[in-house]
PDB file of N, CA and C in Angstrom:
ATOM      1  N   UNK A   1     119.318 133.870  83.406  1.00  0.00           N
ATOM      2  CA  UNK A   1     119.109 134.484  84.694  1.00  0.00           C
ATOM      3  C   UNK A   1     119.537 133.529  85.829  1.00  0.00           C
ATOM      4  N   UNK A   2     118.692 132.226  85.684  1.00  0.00           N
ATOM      5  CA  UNK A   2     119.300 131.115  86.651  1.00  0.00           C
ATOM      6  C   UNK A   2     121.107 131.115  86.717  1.00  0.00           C
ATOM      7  N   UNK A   3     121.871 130.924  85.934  1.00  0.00           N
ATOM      8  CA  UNK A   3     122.921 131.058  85.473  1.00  0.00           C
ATOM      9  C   UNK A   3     123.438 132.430  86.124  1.00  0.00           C
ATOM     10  N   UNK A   4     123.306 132.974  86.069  1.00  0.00           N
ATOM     11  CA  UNK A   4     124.025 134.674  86.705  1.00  0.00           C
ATOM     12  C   UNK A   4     123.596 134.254  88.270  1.00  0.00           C
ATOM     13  N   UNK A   5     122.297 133.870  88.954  1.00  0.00           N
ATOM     14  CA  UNK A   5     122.219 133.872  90.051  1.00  0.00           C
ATOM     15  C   UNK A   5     122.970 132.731  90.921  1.00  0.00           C
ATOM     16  N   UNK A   6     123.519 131.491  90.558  1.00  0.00           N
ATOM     17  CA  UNK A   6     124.216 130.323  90.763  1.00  0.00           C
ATOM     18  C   UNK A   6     125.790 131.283  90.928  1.00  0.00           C
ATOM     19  N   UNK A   7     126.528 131.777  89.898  1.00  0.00           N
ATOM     20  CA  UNK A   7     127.269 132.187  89.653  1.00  0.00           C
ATOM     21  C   UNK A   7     127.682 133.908  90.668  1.00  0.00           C
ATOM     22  N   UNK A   8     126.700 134.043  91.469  1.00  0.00           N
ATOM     23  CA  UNK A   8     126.898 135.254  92.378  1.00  0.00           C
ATOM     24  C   UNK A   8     126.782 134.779  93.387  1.00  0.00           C
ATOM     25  N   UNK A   9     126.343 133.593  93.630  1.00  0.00           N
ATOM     26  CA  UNK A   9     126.539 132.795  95.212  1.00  0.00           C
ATOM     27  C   UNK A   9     127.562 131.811  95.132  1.00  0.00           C
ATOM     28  N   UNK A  10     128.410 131.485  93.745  1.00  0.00           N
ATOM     29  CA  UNK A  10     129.656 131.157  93.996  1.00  0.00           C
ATOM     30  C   UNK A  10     130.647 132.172  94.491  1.00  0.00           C
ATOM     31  N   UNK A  11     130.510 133.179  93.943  1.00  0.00           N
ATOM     32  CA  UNK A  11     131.270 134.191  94.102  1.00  0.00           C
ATOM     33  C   UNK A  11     130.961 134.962  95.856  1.00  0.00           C
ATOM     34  N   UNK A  12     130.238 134.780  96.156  1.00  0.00           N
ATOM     35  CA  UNK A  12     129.960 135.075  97.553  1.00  0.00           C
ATOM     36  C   UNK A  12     130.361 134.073  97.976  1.00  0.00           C
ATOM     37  N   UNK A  13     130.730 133.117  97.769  1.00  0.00           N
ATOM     38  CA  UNK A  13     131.014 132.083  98.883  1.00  0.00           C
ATOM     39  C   UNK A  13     131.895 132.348  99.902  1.00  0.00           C
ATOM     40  N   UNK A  14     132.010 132.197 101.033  1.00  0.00           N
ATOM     41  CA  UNK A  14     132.974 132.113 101.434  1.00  0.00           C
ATOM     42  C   UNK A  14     133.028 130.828 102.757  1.00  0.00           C
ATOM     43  N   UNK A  15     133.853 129.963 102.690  1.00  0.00           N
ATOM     44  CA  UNK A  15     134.023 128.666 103.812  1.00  0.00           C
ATOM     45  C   UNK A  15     134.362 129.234 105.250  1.00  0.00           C
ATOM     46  N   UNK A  16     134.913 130.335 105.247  1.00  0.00           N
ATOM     47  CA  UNK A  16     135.183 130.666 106.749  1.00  0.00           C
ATOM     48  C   UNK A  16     133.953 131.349 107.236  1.00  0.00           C
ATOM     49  N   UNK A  17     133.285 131.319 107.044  1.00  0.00           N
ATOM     50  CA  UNK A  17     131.990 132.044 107.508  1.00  0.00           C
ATOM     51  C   UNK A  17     130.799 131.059 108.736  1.00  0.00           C
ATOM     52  N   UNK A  18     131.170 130.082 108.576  1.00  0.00           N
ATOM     53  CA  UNK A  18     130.713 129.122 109.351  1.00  0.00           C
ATOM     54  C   UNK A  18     132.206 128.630 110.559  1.00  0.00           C
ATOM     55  N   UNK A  19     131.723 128.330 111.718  1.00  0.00           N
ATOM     56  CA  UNK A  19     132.881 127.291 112.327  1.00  0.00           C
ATOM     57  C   UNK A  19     133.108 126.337 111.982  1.00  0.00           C
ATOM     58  N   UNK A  20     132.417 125.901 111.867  1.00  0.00           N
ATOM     59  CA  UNK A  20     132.454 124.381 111.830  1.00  0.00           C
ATOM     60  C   UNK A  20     133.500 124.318 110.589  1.00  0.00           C
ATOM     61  N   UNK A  21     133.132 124.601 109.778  1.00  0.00           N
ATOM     62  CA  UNK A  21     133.801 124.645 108.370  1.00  0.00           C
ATOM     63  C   UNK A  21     135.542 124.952 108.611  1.00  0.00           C
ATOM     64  N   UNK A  22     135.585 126.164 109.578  1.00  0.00           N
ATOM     65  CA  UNK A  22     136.785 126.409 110.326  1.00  0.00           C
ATOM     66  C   UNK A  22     137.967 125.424 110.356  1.00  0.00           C
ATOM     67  N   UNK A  23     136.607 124.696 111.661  1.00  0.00           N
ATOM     68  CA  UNK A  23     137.318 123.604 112.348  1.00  0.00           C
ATOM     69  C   UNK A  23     137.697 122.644 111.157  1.00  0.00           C
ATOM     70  N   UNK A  24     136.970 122.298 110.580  1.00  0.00           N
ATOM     71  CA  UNK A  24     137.332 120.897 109.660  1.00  0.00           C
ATOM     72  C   UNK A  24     138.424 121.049 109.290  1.00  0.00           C
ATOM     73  N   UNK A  25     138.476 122.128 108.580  1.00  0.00           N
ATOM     74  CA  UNK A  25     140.180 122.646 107.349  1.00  0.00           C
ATOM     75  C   UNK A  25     141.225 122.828 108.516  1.00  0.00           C
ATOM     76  N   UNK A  26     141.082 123.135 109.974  1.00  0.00           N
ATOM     77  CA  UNK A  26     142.082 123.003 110.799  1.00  0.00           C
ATOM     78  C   UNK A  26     142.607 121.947 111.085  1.00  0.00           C
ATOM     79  N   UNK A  27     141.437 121.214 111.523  1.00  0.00           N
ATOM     80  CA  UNK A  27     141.856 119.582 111.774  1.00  0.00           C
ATOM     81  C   UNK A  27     142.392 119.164 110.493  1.00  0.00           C
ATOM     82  N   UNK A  28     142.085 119.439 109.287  1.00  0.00           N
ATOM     83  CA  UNK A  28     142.098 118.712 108.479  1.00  0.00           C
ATOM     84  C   UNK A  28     144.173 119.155 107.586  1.00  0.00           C
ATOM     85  N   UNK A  29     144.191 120.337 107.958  1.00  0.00           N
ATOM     86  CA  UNK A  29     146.080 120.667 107.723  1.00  0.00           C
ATOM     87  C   UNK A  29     146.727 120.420 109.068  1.00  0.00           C
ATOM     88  N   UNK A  30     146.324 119.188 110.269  1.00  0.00           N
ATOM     89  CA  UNK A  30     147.249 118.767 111.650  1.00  0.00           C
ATOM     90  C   UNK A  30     147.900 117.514 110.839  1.00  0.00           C
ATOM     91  N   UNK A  31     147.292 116.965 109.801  1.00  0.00           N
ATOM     92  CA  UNK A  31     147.837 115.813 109.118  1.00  0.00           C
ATOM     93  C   UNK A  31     148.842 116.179 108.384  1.00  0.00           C
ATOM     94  N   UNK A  32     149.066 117.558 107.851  1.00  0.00           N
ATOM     95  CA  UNK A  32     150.183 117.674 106.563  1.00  0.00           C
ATOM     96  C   UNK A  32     151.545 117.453 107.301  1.00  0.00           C
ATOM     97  N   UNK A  33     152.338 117.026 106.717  1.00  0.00           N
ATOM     98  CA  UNK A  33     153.798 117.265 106.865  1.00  0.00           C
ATOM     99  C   UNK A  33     154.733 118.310 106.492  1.00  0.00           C
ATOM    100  N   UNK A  34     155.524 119.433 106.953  1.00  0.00           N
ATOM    101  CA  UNK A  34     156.001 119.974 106.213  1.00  0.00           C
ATOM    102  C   UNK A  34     157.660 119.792 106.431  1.00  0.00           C
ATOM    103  N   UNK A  35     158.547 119.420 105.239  1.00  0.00           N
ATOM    104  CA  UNK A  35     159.815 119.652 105.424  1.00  0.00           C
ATOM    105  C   UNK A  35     159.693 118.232 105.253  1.00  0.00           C
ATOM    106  N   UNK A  36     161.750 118.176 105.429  1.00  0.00           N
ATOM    107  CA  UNK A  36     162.183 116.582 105.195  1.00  0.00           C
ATOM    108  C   UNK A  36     162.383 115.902 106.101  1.00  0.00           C
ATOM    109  N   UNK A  37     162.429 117.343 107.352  1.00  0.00           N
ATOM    110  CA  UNK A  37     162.627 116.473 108.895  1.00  0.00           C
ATOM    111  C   UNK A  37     161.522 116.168 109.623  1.00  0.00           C
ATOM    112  N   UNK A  38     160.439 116.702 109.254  1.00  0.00           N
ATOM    113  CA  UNK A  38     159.029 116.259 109.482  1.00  0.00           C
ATOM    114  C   UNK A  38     158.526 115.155 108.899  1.00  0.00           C
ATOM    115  N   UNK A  39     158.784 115.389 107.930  1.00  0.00           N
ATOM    116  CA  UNK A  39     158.626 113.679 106.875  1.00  0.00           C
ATOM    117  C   UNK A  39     159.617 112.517 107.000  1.00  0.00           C
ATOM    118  N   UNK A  40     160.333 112.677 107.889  1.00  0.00           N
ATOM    119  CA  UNK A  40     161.324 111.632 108.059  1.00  0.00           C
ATOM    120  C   UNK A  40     160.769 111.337 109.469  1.00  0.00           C
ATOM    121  N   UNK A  41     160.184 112.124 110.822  1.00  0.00           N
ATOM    122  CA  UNK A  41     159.882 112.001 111.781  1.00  0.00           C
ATOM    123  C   UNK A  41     158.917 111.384 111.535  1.00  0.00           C
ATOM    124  N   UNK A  42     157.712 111.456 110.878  1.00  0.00           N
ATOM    125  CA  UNK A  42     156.332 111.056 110.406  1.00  0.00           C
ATOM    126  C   UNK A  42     156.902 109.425 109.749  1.00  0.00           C
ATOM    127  N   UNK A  43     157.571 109.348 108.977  1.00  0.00           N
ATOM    128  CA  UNK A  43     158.164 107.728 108.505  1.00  0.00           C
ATOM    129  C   UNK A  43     158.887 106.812 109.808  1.00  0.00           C
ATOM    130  N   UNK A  44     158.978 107.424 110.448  1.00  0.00           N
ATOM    131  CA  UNK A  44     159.651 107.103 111.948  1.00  0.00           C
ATOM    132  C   UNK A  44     158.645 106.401 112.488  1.00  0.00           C
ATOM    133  N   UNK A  45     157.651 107.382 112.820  1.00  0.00           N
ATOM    134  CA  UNK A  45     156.703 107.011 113.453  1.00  0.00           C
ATOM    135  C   UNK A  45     155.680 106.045 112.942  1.00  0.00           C
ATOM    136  N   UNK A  46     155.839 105.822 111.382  1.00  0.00           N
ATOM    137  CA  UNK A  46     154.901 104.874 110.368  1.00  0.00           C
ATOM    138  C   UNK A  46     155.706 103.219 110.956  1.00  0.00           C
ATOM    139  N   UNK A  47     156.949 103.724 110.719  1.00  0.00           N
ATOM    140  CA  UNK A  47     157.606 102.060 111.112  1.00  0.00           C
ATOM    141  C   UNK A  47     157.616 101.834 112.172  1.00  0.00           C
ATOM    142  N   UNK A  48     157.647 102.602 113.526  1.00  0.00           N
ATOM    143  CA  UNK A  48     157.614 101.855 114.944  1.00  0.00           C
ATOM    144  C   UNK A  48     156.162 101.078 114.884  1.00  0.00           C
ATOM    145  N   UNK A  49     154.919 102.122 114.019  1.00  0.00           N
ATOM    146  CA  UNK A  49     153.482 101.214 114.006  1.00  0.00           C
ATOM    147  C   UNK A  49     153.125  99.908 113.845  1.00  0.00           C
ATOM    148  N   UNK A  50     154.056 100.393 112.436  1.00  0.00           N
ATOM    149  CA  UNK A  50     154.055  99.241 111.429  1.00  0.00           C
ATOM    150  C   UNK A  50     154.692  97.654 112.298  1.00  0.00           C
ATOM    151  N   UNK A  51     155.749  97.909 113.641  1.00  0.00           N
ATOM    152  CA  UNK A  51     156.366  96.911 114.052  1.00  0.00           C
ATOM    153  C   UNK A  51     155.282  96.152 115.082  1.00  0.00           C
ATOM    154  N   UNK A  52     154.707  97.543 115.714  1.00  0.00           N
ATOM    155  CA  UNK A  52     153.561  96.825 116.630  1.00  0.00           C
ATOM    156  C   UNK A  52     152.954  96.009 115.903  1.00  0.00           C
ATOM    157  N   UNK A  53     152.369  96.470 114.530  1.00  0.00           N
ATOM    158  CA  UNK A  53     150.915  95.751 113.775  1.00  0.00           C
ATOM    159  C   UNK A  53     151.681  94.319 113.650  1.00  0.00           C
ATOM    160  N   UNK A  54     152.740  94.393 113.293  1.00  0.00           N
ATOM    161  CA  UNK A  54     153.939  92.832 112.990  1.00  0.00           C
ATOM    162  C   UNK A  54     153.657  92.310 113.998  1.00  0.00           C
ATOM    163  N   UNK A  55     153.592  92.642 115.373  1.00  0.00           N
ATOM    164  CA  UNK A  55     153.907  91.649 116.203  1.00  0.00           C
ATOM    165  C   UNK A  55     152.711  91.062 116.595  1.00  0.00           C
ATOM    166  N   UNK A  56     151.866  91.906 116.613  1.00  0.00           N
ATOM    167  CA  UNK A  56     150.085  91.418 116.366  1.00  0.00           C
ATOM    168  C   UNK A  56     149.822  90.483 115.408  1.00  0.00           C
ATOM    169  N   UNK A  57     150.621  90.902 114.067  1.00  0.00           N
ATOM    170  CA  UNK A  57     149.819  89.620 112.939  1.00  0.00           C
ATOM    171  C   UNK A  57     150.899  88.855 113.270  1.00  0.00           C
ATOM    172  N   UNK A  58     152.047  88.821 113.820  1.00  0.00           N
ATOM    173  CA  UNK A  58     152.726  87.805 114.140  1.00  0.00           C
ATOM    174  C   UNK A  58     152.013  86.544 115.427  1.00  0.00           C
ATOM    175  N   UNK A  59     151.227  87.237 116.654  1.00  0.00           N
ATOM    176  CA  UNK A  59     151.308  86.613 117.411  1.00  0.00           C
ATOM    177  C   UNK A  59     149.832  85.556 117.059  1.00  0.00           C
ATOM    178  N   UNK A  60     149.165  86.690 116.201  1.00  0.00           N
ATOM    179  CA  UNK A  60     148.141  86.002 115.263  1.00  0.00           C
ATOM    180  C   UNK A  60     148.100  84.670 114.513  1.00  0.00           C
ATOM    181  N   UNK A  61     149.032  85.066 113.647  1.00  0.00           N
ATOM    182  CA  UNK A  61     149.534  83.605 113.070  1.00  0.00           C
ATOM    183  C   UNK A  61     149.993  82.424 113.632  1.00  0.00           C
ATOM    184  N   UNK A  62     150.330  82.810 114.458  1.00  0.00           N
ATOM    185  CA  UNK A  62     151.455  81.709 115.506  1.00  0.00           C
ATOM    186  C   UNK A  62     149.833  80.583 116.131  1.00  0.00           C
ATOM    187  N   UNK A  63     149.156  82.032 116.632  1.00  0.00           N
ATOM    188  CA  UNK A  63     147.796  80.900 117.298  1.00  0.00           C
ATOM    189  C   UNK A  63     147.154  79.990 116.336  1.00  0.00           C
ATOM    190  N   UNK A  64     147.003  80.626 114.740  1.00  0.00           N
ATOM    191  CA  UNK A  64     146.162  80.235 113.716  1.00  0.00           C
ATOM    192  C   UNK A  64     147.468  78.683 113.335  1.00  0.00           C
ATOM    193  N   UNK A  65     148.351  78.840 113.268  1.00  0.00           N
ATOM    194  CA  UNK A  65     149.254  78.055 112.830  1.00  0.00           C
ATOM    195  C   UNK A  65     149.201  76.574 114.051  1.00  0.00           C
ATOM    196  N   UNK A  66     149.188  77.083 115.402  1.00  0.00           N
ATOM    197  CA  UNK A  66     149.221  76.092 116.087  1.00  0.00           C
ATOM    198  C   UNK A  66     147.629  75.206 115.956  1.00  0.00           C
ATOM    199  N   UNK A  67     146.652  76.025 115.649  1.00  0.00           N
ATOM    200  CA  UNK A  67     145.004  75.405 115.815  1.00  0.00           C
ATOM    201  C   UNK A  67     145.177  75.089 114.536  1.00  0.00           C
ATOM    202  N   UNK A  68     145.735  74.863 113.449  1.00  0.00           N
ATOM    203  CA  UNK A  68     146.207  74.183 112.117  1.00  0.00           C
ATOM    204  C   UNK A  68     146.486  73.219 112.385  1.00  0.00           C
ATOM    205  N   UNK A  69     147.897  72.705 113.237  1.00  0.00           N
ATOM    206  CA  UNK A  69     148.811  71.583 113.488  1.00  0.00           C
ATOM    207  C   UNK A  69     147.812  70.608 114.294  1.00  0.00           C
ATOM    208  N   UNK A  70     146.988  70.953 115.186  1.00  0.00           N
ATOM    209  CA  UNK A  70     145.985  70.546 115.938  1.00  0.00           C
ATOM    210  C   UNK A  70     145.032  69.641 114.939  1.00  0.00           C
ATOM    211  N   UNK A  71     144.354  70.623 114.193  1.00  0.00           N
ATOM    212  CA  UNK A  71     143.091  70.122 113.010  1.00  0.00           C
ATOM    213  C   UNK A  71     143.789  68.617 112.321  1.00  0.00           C
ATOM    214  N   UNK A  72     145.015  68.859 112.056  1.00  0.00           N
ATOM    215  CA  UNK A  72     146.296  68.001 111.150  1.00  0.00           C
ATOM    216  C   UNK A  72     146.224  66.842 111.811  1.00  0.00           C
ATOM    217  N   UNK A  73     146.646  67.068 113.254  1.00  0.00           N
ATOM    218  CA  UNK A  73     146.477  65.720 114.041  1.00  0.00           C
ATOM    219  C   UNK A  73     145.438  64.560 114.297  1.00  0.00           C
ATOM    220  N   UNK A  74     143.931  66.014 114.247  1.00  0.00           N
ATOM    221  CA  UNK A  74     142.888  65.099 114.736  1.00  0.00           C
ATOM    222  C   UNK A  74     142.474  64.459 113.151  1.00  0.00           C
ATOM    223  N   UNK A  75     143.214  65.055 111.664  1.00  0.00           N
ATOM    224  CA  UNK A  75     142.521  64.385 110.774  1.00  0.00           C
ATOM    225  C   UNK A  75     143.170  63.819 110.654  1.00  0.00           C
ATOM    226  N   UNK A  76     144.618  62.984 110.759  1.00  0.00           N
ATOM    227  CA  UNK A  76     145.580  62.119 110.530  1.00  0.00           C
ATOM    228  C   UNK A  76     144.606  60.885 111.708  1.00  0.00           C
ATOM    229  N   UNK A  77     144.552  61.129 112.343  1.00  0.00           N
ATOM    230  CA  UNK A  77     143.744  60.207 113.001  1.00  0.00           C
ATOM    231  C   UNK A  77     142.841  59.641 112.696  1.00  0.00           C
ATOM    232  N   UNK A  78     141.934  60.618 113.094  1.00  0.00           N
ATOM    233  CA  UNK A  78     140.411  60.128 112.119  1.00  0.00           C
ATOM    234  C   UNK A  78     140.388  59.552 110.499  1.00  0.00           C
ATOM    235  N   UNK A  79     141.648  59.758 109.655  1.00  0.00           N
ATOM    236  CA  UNK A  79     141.881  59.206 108.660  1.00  0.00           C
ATOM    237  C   UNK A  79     142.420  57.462 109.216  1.00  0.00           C
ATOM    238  N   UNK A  80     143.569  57.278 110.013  1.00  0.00           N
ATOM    239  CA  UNK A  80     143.787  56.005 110.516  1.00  0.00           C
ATOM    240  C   UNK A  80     142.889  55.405 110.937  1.00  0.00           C
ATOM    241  N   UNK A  81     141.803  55.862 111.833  1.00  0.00           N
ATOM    242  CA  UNK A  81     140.975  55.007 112.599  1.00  0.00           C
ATOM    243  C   UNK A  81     140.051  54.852 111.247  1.00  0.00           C
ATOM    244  N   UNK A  82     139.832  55.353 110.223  1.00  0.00           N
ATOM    245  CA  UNK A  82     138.832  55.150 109.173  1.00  0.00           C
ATOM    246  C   UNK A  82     139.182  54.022 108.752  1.00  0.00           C
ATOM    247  N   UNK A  83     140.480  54.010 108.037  1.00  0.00           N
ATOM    248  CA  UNK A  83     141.239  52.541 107.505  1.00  0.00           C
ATOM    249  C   UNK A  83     141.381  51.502 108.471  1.00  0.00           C
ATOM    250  N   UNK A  84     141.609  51.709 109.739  1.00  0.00           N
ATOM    251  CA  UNK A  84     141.486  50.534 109.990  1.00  0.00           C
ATOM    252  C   UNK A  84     139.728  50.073 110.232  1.00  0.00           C
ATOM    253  N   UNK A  85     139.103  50.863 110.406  1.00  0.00           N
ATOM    254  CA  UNK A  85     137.385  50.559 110.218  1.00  0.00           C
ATOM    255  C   UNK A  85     136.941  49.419 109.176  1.00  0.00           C
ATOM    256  N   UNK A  86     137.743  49.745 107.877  1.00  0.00           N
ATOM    257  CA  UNK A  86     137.225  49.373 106.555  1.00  0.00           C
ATOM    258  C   UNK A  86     138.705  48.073 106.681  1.00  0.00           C
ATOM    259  N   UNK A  87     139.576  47.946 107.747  1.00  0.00           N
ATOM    260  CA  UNK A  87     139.960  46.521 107.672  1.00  0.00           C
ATOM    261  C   UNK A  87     139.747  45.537 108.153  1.00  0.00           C
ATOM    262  N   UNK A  88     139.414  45.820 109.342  1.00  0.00           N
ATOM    263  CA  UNK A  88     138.454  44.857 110.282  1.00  0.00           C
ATOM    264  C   UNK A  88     137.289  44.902 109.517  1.00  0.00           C
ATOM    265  N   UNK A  89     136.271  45.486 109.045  1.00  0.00           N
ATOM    266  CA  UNK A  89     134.752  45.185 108.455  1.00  0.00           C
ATOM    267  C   UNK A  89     135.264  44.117 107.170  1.00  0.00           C
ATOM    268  N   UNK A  90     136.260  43.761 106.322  1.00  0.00           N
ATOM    269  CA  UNK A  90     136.192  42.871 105.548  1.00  0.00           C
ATOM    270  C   UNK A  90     135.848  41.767 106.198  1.00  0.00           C
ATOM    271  N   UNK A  91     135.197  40.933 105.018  1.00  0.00           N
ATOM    272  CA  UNK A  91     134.508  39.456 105.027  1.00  0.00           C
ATOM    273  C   UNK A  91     135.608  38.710 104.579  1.00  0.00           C
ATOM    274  N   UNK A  92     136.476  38.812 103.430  1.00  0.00           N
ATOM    275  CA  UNK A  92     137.530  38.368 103.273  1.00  0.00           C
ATOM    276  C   UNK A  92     138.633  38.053 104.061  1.00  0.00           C
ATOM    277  N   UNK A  93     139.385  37.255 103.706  1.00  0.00           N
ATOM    278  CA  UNK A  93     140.527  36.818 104.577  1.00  0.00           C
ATOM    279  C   UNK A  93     141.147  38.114 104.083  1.00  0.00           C
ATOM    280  N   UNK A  94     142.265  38.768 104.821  1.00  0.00           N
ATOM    281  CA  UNK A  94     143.156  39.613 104.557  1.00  0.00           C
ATOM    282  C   UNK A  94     144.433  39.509 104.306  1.00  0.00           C
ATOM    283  N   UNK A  95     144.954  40.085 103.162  1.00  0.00           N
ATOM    284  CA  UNK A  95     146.136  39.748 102.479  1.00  0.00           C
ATOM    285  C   UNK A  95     147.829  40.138 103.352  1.00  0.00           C
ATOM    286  N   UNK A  96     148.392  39.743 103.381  1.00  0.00           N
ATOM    287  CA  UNK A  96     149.182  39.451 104.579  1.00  0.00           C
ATOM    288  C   UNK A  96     150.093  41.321 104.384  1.00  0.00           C
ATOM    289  N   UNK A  97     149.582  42.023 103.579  1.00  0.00           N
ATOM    290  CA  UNK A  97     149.953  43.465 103.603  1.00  0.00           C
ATOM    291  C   UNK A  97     148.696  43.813 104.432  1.00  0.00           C
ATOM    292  N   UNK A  98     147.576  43.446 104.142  1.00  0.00           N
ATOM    293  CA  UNK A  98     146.904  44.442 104.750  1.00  0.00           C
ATOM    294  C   UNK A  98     146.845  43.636 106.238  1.00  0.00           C
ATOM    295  N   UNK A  99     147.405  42.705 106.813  1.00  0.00           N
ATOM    296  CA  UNK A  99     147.383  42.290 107.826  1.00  0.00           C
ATOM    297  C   UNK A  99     148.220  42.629 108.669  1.00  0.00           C
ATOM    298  N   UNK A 100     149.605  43.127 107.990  1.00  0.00           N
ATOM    299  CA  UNK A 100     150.423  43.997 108.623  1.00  0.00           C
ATOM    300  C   UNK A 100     150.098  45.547 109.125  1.00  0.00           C
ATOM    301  N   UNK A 101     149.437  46.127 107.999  1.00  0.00           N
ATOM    302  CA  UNK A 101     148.713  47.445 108.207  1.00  0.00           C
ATOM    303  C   UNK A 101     148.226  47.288 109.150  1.00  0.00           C
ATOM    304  N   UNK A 102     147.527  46.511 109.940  1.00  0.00           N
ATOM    305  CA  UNK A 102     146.330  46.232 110.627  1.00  0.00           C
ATOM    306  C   UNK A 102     146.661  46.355 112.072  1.00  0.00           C
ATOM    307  N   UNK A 103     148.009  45.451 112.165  1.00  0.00           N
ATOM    308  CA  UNK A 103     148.421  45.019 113.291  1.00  0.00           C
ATOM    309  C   UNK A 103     148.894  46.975 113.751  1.00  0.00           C
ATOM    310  N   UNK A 104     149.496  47.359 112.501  1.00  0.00           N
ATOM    311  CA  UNK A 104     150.541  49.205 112.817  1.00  0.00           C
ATOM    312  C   UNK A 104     149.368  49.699 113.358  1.00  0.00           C
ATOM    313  N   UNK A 105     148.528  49.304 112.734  1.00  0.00           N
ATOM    314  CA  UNK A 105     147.488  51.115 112.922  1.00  0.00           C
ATOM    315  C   UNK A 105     146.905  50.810 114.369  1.00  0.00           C
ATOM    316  N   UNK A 106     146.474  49.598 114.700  1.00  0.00           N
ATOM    317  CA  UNK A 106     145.963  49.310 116.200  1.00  0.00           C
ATOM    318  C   UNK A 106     147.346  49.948 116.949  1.00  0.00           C
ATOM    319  N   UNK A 107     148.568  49.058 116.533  1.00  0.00           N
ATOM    320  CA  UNK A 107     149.564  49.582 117.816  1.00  0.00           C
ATOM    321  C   UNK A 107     149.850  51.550 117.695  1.00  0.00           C
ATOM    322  N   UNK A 108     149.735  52.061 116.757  1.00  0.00           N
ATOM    323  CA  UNK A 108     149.435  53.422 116.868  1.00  0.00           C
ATOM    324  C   UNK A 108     148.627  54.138 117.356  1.00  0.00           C
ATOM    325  N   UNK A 109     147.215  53.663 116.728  1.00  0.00           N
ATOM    326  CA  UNK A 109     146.370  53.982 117.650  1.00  0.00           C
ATOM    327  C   UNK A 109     146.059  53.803 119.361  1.00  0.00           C
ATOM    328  N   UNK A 110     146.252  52.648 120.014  1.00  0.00           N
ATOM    329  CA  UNK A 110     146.553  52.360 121.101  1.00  0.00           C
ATOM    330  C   UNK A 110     147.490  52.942 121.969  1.00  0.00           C
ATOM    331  N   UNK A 111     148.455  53.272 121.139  1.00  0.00           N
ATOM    332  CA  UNK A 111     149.648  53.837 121.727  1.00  0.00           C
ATOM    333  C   UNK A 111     149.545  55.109 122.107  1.00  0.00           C
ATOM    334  N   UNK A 112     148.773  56.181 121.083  1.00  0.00           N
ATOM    335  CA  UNK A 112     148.667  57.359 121.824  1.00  0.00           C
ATOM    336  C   UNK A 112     147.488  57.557 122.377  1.00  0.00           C
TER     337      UNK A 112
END
């Protein structure tokens, strides 16, 4: 019985009977394409997007790339000023390589 009564309100169904329902399936075939010149207009319009979104993740990268080169600098540094930290703190006399090192990394550091 359950079964026959499920099965007579499928059969009554009907989706246009509501608006709303209307509306959806209207809005919802403004997306189809029809034809090859519609679908070629619609691919038209995918790649002019597609060039904007490029120039966005382009101009994106460019900032991320430059605040990279930046990070690069301040750790090339902070790596030099480390070594020379740990050459001056020796107790030892320093071996005439690392005395040369010593003399570069001050005039580098100093310099910029």
């Amino acid at each position: 019985m359950f079964f026959l009564s499920s099965f007579t309100w499928e059969m009554n169904f009907n989706p246009f009977t509501e608006p709303s329902n209307f509306v959806e399936l209207l809005s919802s075939q403004q997306n189809v394409i029809f034809g090859v010149k519609a679908a070629k207009k619609g691919s038209n319009e995918r790649l002019s997007k597609k060039t904007v979104d490029d120039g966005k993740e382009l101009a994106q990268f460019e900032t991320m790339w430059s605040l990279k080169k930046q990070d690069l600098v301040v750790k090339e540094r902070l790596s030099k000023t480390k070594l020379l930290d740990s050459l001056i703190a020796k107790k030892d006399p320093l071996a005439d390589y690392e005395e040369a090192l010593k003399k570069k990394l001050i005039h580098e550091l100093m310099s910029n």
